[in-house]
Protein backbone atom coordinates (compact mmCIF):
# COMPACT_ATOMS: atom_id res chain seq x y z
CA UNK A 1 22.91 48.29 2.84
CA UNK A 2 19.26 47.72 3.00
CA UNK A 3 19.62 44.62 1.13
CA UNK A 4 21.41 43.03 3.83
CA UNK A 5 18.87 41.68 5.78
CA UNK A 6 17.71 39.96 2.96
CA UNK A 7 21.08 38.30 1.76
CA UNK A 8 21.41 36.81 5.25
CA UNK A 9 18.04 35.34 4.72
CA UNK A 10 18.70 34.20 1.11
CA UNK A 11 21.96 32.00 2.09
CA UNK A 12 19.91 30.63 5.46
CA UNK A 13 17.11 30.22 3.01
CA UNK A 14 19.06 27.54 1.18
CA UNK A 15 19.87 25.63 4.11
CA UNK A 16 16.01 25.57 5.62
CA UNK A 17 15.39 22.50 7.40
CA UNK A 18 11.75 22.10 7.25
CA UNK A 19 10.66 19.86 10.82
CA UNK A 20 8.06 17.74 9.19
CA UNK A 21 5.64 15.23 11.16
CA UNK A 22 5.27 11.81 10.15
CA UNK A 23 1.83 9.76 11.81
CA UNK A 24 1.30 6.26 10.51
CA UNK A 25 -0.81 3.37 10.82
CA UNK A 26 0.90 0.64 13.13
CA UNK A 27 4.20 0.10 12.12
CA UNK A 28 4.01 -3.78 13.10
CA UNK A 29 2.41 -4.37 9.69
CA UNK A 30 4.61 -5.08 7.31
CA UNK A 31 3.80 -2.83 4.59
CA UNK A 32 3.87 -0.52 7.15
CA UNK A 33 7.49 -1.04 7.94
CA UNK A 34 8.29 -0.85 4.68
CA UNK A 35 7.07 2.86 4.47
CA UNK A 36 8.22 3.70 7.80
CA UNK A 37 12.06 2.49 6.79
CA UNK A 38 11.67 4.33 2.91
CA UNK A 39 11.09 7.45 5.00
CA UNK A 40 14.02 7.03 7.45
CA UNK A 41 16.46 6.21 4.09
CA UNK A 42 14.96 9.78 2.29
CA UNK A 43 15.29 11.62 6.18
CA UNK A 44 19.58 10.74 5.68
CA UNK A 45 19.01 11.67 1.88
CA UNK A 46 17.62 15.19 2.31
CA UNK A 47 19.86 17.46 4.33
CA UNK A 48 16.67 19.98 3.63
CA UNK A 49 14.15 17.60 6.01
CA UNK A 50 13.81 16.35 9.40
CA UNK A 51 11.51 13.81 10.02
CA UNK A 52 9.59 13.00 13.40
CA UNK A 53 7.86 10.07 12.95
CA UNK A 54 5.67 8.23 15.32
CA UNK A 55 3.51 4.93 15.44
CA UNK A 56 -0.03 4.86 16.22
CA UNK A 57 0.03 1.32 16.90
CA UNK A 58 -3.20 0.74 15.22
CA UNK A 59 -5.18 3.06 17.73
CA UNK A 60 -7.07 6.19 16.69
CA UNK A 61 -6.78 7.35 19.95
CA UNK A 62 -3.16 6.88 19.77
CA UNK A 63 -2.86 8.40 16.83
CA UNK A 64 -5.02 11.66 17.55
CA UNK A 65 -3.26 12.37 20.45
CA UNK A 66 -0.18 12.13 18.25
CA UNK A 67 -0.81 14.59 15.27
CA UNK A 68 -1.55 16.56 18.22
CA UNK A 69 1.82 16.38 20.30
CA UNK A 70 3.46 16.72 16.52
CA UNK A 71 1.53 20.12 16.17
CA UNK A 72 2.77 21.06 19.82
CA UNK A 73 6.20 20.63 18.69
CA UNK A 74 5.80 22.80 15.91
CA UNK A 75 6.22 20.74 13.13
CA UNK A 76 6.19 22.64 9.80
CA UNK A 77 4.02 20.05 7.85
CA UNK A 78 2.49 16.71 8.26
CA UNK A 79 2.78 12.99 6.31
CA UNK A 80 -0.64 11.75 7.29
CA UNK A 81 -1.04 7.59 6.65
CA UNK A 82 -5.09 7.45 8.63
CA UNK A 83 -5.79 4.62 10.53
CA UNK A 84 -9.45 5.60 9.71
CA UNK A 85 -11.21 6.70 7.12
CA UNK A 86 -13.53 8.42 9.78
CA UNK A 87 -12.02 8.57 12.93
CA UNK A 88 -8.81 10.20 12.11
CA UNK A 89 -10.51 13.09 9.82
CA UNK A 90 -11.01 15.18 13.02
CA UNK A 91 -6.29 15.28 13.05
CA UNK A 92 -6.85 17.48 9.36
CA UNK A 93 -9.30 20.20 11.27
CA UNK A 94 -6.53 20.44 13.78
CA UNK A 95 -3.30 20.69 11.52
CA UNK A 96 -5.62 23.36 9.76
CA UNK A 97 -6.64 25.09 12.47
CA UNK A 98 -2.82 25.33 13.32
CA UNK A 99 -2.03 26.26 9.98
CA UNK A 100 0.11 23.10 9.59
CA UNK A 101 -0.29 21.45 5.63
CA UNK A 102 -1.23 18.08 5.35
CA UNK A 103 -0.43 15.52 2.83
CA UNK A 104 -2.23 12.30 3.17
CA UNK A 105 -0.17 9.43 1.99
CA UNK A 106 -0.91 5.30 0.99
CA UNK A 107 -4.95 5.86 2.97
CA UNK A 108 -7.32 9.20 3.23
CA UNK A 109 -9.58 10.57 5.14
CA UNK A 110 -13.38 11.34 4.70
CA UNK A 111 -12.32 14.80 5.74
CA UNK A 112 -10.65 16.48 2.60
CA UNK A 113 -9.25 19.61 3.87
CA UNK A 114 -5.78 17.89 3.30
CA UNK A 115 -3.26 19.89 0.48
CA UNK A 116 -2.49 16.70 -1.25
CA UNK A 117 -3.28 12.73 -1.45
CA UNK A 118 -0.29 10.24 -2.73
CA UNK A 119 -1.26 6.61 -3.20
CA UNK A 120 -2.48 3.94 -5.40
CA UNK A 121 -5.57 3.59 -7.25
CA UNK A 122 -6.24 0.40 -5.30
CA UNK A 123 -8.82 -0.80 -8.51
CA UNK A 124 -6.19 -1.13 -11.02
CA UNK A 125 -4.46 -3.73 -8.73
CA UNK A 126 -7.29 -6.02 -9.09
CA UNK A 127 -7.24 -5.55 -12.60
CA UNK A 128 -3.50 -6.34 -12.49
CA UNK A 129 -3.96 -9.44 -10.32
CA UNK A 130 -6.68 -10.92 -13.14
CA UNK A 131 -4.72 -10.35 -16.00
CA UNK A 132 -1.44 -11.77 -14.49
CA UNK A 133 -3.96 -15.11 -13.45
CA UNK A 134 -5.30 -14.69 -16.56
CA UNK A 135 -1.65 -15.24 -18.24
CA UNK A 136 -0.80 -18.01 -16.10
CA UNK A 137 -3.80 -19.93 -17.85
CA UNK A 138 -3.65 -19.23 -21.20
CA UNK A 139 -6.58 -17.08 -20.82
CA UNK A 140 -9.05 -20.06 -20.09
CA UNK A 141 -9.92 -21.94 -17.04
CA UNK A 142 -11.44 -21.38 -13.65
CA UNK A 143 -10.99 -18.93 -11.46
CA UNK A 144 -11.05 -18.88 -7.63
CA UNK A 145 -11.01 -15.25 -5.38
CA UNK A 146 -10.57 -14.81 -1.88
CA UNK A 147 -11.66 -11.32 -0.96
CA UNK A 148 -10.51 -8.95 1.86
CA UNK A 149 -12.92 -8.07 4.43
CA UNK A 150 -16.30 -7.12 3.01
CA UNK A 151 -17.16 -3.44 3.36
CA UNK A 152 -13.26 -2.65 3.07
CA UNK A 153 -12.51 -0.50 0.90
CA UNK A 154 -9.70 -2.90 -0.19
CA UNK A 155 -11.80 -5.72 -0.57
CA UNK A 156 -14.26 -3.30 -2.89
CA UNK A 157 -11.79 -1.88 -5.08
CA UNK A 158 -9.91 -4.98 -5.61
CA UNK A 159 -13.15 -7.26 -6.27
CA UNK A 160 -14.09 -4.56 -8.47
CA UNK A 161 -10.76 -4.45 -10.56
CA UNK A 162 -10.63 -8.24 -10.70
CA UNK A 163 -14.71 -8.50 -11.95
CA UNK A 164 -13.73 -5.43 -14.79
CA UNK A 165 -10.65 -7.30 -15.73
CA UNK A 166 -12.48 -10.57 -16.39
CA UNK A 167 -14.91 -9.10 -18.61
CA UNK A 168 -11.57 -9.22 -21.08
CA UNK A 169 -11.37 -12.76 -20.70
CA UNK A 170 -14.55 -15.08 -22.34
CA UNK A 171 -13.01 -18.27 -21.77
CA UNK A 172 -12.22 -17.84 -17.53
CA UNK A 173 -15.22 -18.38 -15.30
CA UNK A 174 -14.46 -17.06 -12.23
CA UNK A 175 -16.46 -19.81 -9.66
CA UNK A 176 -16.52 -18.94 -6.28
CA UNK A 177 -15.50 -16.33 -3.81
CA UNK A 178 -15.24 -15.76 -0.31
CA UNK A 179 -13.98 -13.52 2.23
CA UNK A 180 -10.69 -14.61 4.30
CA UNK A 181 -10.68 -11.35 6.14
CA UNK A 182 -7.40 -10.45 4.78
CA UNK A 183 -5.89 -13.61 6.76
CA UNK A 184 -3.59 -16.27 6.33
CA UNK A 185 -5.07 -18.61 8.35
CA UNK A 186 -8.77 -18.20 6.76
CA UNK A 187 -7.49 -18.09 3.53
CA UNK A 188 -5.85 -21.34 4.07
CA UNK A 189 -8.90 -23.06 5.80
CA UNK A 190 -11.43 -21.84 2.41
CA UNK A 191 -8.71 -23.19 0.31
CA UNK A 192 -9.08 -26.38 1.87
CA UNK A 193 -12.77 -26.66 1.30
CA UNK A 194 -12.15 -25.54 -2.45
CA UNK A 195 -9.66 -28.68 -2.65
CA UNK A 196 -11.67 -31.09 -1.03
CA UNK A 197 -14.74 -29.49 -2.97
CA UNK A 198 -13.29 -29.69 -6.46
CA UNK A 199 -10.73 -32.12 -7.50
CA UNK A 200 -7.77 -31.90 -9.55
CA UNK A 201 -8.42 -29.95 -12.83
CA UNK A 202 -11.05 -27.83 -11.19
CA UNK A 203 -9.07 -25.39 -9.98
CA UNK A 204 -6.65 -23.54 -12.62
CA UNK A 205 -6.09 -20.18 -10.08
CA UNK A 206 -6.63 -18.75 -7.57
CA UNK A 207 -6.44 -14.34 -6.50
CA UNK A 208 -6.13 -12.69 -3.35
CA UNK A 209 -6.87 -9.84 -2.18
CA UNK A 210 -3.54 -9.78 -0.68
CA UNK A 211 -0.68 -11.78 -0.15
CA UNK A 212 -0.93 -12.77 3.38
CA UNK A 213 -4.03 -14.81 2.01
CA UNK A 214 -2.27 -15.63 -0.88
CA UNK A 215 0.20 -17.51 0.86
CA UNK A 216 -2.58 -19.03 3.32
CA UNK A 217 -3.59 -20.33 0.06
CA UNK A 218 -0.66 -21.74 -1.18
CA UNK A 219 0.01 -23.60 1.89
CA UNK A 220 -2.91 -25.30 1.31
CA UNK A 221 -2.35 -26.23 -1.97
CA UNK A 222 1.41 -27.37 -1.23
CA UNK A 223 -0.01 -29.58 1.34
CA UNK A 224 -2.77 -31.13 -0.35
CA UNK A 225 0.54 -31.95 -3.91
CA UNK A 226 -2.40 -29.18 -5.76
CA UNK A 227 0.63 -26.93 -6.76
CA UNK A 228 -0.65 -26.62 -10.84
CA UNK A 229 -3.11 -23.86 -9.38
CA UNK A 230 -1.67 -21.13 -10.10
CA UNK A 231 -1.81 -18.51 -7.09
CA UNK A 232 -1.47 -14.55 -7.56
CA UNK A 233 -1.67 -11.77 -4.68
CA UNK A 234 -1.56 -8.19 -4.18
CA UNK A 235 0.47 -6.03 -1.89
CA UNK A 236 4.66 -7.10 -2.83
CA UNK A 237 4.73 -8.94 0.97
CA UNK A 238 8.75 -10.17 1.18
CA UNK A 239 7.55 -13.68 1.62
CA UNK A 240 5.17 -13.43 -1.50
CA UNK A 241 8.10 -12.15 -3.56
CA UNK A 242 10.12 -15.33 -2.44
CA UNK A 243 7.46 -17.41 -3.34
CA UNK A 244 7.44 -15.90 -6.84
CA UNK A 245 11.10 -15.36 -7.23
CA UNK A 246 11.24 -19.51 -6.46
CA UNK A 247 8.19 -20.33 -8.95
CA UNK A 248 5.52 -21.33 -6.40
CA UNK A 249 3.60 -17.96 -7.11
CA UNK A 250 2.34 -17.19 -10.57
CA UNK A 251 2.43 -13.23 -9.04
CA UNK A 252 1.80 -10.42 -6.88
CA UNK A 253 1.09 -6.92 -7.92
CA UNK A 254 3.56 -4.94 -6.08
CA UNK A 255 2.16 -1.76 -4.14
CA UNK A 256 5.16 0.47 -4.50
CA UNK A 257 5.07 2.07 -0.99
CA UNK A 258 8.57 3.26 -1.27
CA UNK A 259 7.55 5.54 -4.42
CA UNK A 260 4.73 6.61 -2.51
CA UNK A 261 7.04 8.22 0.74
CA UNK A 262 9.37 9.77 -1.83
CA UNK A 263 6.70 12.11 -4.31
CA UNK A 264 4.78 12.47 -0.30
CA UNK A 265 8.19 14.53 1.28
CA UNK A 266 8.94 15.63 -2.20
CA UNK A 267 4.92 17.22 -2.41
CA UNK A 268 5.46 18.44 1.44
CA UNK A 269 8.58 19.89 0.83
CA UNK A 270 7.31 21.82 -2.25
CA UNK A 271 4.27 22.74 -0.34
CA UNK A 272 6.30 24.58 2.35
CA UNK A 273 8.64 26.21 -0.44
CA UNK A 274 5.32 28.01 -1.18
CA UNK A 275 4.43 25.92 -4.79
CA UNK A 276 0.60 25.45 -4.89
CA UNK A 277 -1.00 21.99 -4.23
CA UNK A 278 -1.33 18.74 -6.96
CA UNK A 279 -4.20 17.60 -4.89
CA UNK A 280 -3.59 14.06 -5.97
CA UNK A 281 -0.60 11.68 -6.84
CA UNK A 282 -1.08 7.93 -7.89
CA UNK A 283 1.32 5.86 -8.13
CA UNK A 284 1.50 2.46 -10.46
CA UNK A 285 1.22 -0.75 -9.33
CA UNK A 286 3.80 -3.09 -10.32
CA UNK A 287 2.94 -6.56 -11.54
CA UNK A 288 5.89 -8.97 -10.69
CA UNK A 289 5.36 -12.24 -12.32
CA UNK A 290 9.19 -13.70 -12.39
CA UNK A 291 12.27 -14.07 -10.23
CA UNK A 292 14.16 -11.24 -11.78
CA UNK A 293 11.49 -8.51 -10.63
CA UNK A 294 10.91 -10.34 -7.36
CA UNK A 295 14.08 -9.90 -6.58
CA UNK A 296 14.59 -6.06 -7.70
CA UNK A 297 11.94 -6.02 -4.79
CA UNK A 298 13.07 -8.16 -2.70
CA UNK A 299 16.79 -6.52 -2.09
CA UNK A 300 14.99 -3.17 -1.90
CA UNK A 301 12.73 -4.75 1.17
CA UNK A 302 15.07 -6.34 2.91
CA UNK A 303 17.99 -4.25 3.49
């Protein structure tokens, strides 16, 4: 008879719902969105989860006060995507000090009290992005970069992925690059210089640090009739898988957000079920380089 306090807590047991708190970087960027609407498919998939996610809208501020509504609420765990590096380190002393776990997810913080980090290991993507440029040329030719926005730690992983990859490739001089701040617009307006700068022949391709300035890139070559340069990106926009899927874009190396949400939940979930800690997940890259990948992508993305 004893035992029956424990069977009623063995069948409930199966059918915990753990309450777990999802805080995000704005959820008007794109990639963003993409997370955000991965994690509301897996929140119908697991009857064990229940998701309360909220936007920071790109403010710290926001998205400190946030984590700490979420621990008010009682949330059982949190998905952490920082909007800072820094400023959002100070939301892991407070989940800890609540006894909440944290699993970081797609960014980290400087403050590494968190259980577990899931993401990318944003280097290899520039190494991706110069050997898919790389192909696209035979392996000879010049090479043009547009970096992200120096001091990022995009724009330094990348740069130094793409500068290790070259190493590979004797015959590629890579000749200029310059920052477009991760935007379309600048992108296109460097672009234009490079055009007007070196004529036809010049040019063989050009990499991005990401696919907004990819495509700033390739509007500028489209309007100047330059479309042999060969353009690659980095981040699997929708629009940059189009532009692949209908040959204007040699590539773009796919950052598989999606993957990252799932093994995030999965990691919280198995956190809270008492299993210790991996402390890190990565998650590949995917290099898409032809219509029948882009469009694996693209259906996923636009659902």
């Amino acid at each position: 008879d004893t035992a029956d306090g424990n069977s009623s807590t063995d069948s409930s047991g199966d059918s915990k719902v753990y309450k777990i708190g999802v805080s995000t970087q704005g959820w008007k960027n794109e990639f963003i969105k993409n997370a955000v609407n991965a994690l509301e498919k897996l929140d119908e998939e697991m009857d064990n989860v229940e998701l309360v996610m909220v936007d920071s809208d790109d403010s710290v501020e926001q998205q400190l006060s946030d984590v700490d509504t979420l621990i008010a609420q009682g949330v059982d765990g949190l998905l952490f995507d920082c909007l800072s590096t820094e400023g959002s380190s100070s939301a892991v002393t407070a989940c800890k000090t609540a006894g909440i776990p944290v699993v970081e997810f797609i960014a980290y913080t400087e403050n590494e009290d968190y259980e577990t980090f899931v993401g990318t290991d944003v280097k290899s993507s520039g190494v991706m992005a110069m050997d898919v440029a790389a192909e696209a040329i035979g392996e000879e030719g010049n090479v043009f970069e547009i970096q992200g926005t120096i001091g990022h730690s995009g724009q330094i992983n990348r740069g130094a992925g793409i500068a290790e990859a070259l190493e590979n490739y004797p015959n590629i001089e890579l000749v200029e690059s310059q920052s477009g701040e991760f935007s379309k617009d600048t992108a296109m307006s460097i672009t234009e210089a490079w055009l007007t700068k070196y004529p036809e022949g010049e040019i063989d391709a050009i990499i991005a640090h990401n696919d907004q300035m990819a495509l700033g890139a390739l509007n500028a070559c489209i309007a100047a009739n330059r479309t042999e340069i060969k353009i690659v990106g980095i981040d699997g926009a929708l629009e940059a898988l189009q532009a692949v899927a209908y040959g204007s874009m040699a590539g773009t190396i796919v950052d598989y957000c999606e993957e990252e949400c799932r093994l995030a939940l999965e990691e919280m979930v198995s956190i809270l079920e008492g299993n210790e800690p991996q402390g890190e997940i990565l998650v590949d890259y995917v290099p898409v380089t032809d219509a029948e990948g882009a469009q694996e992508f693209i259906d996923m993305r636009s659902e």
